[in-house]
N, C-alpha and C. Protein backbone atom coordinates (compact mmCIF):
# COMPACT_ATOMS: atom_id res chain seq x y z
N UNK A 1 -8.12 -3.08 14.95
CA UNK A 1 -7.75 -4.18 14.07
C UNK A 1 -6.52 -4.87 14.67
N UNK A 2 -6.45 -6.12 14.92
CA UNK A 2 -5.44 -6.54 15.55
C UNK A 2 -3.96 -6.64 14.76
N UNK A 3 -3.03 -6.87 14.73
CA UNK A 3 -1.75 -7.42 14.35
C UNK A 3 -2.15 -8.10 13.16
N UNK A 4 -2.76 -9.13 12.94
CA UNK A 4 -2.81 -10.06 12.33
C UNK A 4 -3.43 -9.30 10.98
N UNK A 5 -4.40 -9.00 11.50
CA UNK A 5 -5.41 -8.50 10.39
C UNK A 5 -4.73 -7.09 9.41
N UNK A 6 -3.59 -6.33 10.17
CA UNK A 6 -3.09 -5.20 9.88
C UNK A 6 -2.20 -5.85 9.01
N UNK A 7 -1.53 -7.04 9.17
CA UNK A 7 -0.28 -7.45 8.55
C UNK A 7 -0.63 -8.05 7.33
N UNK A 8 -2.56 -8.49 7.27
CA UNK A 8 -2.84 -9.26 5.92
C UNK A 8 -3.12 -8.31 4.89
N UNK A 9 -3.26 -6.93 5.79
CA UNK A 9 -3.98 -5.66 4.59
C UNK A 9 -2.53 -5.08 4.05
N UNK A 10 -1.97 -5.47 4.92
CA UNK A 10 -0.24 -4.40 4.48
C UNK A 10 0.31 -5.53 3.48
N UNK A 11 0.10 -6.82 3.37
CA UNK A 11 0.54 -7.81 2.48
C UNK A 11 -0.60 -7.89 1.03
N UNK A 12 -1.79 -7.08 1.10
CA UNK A 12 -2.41 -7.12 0.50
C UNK A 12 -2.29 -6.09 -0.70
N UNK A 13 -1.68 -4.60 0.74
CA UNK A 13 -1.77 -3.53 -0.98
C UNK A 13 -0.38 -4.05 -1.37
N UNK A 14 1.00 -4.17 -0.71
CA UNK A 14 1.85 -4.46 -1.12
C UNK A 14 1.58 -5.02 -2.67
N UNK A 15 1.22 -6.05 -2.45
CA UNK A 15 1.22 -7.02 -4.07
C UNK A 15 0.22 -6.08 -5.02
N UNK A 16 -0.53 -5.36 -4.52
CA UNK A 16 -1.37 -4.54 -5.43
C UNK A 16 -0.41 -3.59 -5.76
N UNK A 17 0.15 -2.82 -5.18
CA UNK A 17 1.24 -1.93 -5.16
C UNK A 17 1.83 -2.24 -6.36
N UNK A 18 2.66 -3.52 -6.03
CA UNK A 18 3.86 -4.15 -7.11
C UNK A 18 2.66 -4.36 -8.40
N UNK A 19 2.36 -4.50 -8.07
CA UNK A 19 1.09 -5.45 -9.92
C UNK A 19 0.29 -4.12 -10.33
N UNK A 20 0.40 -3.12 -9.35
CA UNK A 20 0.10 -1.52 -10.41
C UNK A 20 1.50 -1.22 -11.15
N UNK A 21 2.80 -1.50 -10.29
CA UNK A 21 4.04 -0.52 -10.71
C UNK A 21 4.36 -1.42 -11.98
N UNK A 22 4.06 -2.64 -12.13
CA UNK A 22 4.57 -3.46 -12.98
C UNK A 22 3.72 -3.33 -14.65
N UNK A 23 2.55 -2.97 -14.26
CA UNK A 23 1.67 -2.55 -15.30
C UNK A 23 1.24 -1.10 -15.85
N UNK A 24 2.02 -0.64 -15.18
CA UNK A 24 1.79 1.13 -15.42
C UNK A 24 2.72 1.17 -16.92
N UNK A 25 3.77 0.82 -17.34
CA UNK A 25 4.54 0.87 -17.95
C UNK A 25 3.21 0.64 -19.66
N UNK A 26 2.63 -0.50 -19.70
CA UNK A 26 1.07 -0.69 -20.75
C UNK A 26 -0.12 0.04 -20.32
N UNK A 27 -0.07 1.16 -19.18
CA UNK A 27 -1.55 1.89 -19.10
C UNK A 27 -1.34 3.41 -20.26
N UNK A 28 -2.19 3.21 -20.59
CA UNK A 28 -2.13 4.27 -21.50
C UNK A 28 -1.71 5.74 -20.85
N UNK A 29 -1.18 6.41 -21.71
CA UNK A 29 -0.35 7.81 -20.73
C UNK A 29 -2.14 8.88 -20.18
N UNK A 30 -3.23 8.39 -20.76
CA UNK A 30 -3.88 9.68 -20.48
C UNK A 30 -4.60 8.85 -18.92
N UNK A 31 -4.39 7.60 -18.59
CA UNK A 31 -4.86 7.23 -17.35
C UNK A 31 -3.94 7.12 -16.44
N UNK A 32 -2.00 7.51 -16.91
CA UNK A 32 -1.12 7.31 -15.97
C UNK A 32 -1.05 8.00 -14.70
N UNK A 33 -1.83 9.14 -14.73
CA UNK A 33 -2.10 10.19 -13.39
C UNK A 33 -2.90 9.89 -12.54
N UNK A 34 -4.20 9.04 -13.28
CA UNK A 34 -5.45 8.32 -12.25
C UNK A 34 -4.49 7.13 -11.50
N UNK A 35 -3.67 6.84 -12.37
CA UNK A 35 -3.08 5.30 -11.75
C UNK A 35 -1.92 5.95 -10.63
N UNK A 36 -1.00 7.08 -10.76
CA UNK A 36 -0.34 7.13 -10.06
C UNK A 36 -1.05 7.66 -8.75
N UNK A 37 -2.01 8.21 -8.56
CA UNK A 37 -3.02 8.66 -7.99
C UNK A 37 -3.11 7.56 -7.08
N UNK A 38 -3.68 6.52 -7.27
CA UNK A 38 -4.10 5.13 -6.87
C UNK A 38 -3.16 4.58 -6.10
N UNK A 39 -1.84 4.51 -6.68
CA UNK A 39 -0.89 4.21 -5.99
C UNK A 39 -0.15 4.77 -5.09
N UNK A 40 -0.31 5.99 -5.19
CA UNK A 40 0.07 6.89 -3.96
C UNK A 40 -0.93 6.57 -2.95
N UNK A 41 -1.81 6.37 -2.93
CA UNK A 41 -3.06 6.67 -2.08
C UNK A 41 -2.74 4.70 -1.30
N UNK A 42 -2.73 3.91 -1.88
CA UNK A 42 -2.19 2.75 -1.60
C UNK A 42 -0.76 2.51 -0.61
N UNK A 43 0.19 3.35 -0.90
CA UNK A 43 1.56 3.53 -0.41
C UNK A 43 0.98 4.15 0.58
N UNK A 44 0.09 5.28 0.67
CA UNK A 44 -0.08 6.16 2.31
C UNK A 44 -0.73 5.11 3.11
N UNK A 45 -1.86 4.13 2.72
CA UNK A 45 -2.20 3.33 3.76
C UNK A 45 -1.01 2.43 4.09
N UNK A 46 -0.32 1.75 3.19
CA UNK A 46 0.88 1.09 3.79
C UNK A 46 1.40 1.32 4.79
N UNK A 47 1.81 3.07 4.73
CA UNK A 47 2.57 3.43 5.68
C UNK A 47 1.84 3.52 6.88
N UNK A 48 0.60 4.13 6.88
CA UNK A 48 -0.38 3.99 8.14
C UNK A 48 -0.89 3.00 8.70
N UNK A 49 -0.78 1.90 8.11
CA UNK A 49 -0.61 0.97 9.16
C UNK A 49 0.38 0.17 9.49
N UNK A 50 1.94 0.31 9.04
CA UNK A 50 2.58 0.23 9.34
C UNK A 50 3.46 1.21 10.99
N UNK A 51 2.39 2.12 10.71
CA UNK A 51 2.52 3.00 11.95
C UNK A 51 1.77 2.89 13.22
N UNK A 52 0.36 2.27 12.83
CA UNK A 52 -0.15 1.59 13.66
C UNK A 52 0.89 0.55 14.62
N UNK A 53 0.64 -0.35 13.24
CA UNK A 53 1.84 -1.97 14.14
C UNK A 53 3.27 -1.64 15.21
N UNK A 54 3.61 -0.99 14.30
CA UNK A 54 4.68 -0.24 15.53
C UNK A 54 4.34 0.44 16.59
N UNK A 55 3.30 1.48 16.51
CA UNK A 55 3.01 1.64 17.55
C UNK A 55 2.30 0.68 18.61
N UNK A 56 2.16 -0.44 18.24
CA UNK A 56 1.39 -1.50 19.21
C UNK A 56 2.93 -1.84 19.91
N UNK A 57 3.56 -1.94 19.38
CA UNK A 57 4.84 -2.63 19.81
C UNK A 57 5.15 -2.80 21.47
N UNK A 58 5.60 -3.19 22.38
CA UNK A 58 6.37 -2.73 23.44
C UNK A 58 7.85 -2.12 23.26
N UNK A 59 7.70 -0.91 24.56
CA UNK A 59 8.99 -0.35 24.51
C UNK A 59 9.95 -0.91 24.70
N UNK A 60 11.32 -0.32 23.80
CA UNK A 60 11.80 -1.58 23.72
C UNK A 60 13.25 -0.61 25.24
């Protein structure tokens, strides 16, 4: 996946990210574990392809 395409998925969960954390506060408490669930799982791809992109990088 190139740069480009890595940077639209990392801008993608981001805002999903924020618009779960912002609405968790009205999810009912017996779905708050499925949701934090979700969002963890969202945050690990963040970080993995944020690990990708860097690793494309040149040494610096």
């Amino acid at each position: 996946m190139p740069n480009e395409a890595k940077m639209h998925s990392i801008r993608s969960k981001t805002a999903s990210l924020k618009e779960a954390a912002e609405l968790f506060g009205r999810c009912p408490d017996d779905k708050k574990r499925a949701r934090i669930a979700v969002m963890r799982e969202t945050a690990q791809d963040i970080v993995r392809l944020l690990s990708e992109v860097e690793s494309e990088l040149p040494a610096a």
